[in-house]
PDB file of N, CA and C in Angstrom:
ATOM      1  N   UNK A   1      20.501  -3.573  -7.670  1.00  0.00           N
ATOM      2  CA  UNK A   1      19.922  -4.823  -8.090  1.00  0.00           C
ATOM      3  C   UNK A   1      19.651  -4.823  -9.595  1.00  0.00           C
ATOM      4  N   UNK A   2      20.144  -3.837 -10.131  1.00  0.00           N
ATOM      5  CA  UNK A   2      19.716  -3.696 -11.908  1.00  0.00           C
ATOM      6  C   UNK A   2      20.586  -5.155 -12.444  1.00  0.00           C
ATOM      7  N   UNK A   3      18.993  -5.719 -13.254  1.00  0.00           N
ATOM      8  CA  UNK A   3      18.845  -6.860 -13.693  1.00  0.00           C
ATOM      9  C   UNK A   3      18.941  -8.078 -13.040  1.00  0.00           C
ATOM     10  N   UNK A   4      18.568  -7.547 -11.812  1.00  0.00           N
ATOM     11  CA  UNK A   4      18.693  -9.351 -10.871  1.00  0.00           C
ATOM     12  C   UNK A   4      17.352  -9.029 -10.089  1.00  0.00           C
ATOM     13  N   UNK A   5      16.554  -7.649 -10.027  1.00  0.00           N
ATOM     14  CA  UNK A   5      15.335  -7.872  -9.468  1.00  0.00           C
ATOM     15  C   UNK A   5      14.482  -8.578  -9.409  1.00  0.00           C
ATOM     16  N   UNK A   6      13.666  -9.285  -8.767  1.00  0.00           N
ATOM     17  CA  UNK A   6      12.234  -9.727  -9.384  1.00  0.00           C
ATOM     18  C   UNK A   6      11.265  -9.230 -10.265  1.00  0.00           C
ATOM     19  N   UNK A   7      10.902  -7.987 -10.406  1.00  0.00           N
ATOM     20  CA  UNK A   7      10.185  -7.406 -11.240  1.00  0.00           C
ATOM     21  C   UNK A   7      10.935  -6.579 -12.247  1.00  0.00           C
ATOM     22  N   UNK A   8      10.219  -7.170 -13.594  1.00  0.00           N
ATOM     23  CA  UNK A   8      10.982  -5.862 -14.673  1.00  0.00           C
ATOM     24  C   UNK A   8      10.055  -4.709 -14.654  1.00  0.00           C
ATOM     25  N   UNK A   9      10.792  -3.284 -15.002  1.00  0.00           N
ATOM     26  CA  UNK A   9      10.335  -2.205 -14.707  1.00  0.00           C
ATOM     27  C   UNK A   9       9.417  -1.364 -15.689  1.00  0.00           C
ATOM     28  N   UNK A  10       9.554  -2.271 -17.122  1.00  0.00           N
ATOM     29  CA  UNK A  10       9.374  -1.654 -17.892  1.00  0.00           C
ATOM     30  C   UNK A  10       7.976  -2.450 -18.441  1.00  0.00           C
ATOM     31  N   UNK A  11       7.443  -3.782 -17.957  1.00  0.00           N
ATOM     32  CA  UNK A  11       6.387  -4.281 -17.418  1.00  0.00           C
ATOM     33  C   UNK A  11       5.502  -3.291 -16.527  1.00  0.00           C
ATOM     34  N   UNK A  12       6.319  -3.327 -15.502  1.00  0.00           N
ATOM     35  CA  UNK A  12       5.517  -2.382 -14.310  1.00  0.00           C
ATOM     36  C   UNK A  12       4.801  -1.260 -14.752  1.00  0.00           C
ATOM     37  N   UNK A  13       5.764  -0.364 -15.577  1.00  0.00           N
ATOM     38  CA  UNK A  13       5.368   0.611 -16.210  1.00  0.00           C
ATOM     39  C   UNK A  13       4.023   0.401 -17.244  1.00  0.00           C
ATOM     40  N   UNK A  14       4.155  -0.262 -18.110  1.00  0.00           N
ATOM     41  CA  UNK A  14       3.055  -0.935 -19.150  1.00  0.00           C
ATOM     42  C   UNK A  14       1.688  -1.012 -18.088  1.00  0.00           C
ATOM     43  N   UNK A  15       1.759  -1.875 -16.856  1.00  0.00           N
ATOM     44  CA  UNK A  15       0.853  -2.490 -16.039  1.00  0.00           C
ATOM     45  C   UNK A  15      -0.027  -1.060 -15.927  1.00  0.00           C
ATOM     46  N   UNK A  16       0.811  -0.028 -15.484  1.00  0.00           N
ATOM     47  CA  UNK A  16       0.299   0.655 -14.573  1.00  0.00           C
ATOM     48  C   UNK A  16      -0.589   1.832 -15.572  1.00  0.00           C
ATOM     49  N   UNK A  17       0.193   1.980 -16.878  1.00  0.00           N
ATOM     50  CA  UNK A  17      -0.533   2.644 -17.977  1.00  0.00           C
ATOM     51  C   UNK A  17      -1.604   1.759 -18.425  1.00  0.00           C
ATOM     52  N   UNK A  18      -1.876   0.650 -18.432  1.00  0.00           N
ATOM     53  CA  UNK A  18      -2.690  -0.307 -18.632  1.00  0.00           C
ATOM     54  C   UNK A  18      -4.136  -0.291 -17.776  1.00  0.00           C
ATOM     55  N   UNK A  19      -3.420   0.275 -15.956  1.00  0.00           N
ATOM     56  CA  UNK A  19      -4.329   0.192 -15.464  1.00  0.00           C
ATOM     57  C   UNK A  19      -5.281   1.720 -15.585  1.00  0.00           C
ATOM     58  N   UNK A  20      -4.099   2.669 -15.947  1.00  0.00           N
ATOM     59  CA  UNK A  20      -4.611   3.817 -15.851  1.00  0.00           C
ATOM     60  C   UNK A  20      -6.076   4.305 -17.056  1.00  0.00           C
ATOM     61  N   UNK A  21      -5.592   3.356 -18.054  1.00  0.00           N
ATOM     62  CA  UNK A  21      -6.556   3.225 -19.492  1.00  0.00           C
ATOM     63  C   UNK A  21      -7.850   2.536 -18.870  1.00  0.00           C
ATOM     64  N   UNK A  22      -8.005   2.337 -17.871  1.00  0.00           N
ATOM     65  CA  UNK A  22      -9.585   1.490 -17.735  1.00  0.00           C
ATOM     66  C   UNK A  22     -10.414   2.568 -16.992  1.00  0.00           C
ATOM     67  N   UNK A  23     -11.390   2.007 -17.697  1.00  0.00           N
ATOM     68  CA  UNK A  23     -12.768   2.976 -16.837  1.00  0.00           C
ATOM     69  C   UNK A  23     -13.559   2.259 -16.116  1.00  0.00           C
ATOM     70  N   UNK A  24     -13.665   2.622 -14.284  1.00  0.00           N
ATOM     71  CA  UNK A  24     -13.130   3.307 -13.781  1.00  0.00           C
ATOM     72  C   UNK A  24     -11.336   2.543 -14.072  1.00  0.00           C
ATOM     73  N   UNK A  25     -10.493   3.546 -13.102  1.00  0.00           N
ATOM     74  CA  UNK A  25      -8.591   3.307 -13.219  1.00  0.00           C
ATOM     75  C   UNK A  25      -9.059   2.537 -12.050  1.00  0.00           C
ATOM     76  N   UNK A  26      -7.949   1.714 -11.655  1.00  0.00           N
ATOM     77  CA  UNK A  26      -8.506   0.613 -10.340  1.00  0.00           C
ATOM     78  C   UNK A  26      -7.883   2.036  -9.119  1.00  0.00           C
ATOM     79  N   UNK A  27      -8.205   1.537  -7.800  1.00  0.00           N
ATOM     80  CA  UNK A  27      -7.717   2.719  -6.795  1.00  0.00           C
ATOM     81  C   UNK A  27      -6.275   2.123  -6.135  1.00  0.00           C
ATOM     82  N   UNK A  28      -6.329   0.594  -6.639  1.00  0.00           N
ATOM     83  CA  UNK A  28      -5.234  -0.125  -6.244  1.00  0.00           C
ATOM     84  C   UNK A  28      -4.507  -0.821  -6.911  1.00  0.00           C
ATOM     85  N   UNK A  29      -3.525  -0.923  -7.199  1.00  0.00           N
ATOM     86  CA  UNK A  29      -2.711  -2.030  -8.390  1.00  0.00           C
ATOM     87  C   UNK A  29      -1.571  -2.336  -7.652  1.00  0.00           C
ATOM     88  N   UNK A  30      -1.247  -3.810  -7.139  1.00  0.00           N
ATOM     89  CA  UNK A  30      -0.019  -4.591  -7.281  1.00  0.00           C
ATOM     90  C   UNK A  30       0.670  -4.680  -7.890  1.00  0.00           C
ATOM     91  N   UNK A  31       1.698  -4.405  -8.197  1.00  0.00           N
ATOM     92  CA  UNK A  31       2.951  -5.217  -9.066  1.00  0.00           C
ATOM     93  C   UNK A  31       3.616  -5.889  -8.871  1.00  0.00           C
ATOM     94  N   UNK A  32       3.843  -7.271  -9.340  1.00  0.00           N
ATOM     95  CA  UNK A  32       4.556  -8.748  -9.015  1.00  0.00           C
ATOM     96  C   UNK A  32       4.084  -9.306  -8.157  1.00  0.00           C
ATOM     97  N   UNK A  33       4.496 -10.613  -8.237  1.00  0.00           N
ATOM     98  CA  UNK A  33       4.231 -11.854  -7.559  1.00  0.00           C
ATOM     99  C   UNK A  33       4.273 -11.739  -6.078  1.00  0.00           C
ATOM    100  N   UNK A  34       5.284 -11.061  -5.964  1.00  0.00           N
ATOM    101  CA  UNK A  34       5.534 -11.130  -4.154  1.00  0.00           C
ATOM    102  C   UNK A  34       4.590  -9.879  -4.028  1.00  0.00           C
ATOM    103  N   UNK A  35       4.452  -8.594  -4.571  1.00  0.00           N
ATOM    104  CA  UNK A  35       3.671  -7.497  -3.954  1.00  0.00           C
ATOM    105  C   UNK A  35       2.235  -7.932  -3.787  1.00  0.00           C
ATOM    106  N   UNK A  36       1.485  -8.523  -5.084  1.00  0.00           N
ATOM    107  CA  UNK A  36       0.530  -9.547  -4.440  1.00  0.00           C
ATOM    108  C   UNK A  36       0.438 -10.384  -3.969  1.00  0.00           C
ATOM    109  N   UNK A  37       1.126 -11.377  -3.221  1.00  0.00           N
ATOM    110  CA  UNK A  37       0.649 -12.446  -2.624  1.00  0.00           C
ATOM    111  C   UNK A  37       0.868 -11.394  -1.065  1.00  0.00           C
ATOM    112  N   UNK A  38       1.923 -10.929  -0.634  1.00  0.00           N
ATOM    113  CA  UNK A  38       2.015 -10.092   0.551  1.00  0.00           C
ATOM    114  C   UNK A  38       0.948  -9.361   0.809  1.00  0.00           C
ATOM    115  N   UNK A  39       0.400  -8.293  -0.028  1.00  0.00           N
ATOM    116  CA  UNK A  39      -0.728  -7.953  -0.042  1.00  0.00           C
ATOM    117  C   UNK A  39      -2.066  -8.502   0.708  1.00  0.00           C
ATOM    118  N   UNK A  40      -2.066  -9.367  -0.584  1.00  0.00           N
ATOM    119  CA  UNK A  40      -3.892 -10.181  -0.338  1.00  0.00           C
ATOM    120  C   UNK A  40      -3.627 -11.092   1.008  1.00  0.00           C
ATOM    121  N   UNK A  41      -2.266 -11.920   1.268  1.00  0.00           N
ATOM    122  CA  UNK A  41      -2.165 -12.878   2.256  1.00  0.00           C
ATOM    123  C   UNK A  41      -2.623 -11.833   3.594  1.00  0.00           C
ATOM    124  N   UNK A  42      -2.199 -10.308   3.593  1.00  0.00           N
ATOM    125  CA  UNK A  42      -2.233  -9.629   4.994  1.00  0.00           C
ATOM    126  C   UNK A  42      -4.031  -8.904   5.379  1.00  0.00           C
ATOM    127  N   UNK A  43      -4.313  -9.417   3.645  1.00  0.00           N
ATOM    128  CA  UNK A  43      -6.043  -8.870   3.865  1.00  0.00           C
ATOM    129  C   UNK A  43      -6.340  -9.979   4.071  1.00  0.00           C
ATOM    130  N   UNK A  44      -6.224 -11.073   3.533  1.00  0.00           N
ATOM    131  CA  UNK A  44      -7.243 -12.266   4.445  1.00  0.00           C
ATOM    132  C   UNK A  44      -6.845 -12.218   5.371  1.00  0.00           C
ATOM    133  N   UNK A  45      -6.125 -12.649   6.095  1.00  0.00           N
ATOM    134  CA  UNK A  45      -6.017 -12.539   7.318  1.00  0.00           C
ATOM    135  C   UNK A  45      -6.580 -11.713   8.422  1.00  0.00           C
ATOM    136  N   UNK A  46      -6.756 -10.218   7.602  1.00  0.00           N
ATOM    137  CA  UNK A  46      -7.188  -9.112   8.502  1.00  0.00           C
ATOM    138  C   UNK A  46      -9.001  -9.401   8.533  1.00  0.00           C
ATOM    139  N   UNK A  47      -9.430  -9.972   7.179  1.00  0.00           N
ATOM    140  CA  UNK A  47     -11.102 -10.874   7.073  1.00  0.00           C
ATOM    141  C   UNK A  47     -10.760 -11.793   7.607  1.00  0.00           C
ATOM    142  N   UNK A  48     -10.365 -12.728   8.138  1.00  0.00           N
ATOM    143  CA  UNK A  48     -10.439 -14.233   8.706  1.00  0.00           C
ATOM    144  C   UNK A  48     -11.337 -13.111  10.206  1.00  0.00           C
ATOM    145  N   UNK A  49     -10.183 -12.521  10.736  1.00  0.00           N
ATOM    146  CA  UNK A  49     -10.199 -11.662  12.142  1.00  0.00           C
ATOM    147  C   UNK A  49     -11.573 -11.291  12.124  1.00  0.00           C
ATOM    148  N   UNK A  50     -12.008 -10.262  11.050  1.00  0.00           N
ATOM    149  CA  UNK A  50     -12.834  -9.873  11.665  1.00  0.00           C
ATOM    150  C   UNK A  50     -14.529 -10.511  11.194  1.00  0.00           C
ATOM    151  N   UNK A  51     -14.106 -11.346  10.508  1.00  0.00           N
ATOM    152  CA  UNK A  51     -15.320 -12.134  10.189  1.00  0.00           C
ATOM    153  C   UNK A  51     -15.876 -13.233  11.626  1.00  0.00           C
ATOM    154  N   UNK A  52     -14.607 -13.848  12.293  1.00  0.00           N
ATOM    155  CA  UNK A  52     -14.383 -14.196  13.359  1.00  0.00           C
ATOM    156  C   UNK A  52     -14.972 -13.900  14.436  1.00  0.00           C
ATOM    157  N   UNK A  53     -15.549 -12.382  14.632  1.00  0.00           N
ATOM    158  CA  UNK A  53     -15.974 -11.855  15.473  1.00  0.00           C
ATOM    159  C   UNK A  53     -17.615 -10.966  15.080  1.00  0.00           C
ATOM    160  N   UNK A  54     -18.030 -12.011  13.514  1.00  0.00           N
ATOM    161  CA  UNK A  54     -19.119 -11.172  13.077  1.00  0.00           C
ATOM    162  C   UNK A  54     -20.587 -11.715  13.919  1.00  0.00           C
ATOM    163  N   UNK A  55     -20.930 -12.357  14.940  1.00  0.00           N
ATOM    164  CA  UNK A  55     -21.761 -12.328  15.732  1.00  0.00           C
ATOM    165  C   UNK A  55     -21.773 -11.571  16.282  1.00  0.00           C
ATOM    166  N   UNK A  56     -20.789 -11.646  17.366  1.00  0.00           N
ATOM    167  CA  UNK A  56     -20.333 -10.448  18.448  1.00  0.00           C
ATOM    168  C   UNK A  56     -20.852  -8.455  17.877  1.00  0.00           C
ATOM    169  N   UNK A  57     -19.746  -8.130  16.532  1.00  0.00           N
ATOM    170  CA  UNK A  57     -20.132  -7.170  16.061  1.00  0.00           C
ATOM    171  C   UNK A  57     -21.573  -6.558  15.686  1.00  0.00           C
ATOM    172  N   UNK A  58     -22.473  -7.455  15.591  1.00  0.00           N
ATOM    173  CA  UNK A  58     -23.647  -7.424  15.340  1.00  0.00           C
ATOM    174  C   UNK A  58     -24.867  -7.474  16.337  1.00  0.00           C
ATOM    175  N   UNK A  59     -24.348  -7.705  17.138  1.00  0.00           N
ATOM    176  CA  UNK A  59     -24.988  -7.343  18.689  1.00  0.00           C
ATOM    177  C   UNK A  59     -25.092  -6.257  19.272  1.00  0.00           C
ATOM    178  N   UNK A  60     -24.408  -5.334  18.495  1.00  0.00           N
ATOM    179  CA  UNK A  60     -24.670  -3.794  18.923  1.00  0.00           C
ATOM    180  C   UNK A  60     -25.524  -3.169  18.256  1.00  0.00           C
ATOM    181  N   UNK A  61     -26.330  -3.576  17.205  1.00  0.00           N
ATOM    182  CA  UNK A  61     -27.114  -2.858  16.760  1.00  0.00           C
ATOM    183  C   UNK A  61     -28.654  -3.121  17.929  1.00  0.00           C
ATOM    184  N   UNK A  62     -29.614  -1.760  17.572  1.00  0.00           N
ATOM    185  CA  UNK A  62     -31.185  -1.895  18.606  1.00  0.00           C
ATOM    186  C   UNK A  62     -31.762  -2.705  18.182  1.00  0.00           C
ATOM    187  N   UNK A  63     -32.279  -3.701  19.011  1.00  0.00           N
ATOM    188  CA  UNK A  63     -32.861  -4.660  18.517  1.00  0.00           C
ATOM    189  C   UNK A  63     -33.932  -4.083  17.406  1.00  0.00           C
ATOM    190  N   UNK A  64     -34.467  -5.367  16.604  1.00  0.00           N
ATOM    191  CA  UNK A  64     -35.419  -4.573  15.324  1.00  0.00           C
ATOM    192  C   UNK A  64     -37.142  -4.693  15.724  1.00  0.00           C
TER     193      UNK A  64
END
């Protein structure tokens, strides 16, 4: 796919030295458009779920 990818590599690279320069370094970094939206779209979803069920979950604690 050299030069028809979606992501340039040499961006990526920059990103990731970019991220590595911050204090704290993040524990997670995306690269491109599609790696984040795939990403975050499969974590909300996985919070929609279990927020969904945050009564329920909370019923197991002893009463106070």
């Amino acid at each position: 796919m050299d030069g028809v990818q979606p992501g340039d590599p040499r961006r990526g690279a920059r990103a990731v030295i970019a991220a590595m320069a911050q204090d704290p370094p993040p524990r997670r970094l995306l690269l491109g458009h599609g790696g984040f939206d795939a990403v975050t779209t499969t974590l909300e979803a996985a919070l929609a779920d279990i927020r969904s069920n945050k009564t329920l979950s909370r019923t197991t604690d002893f009463p106070a």
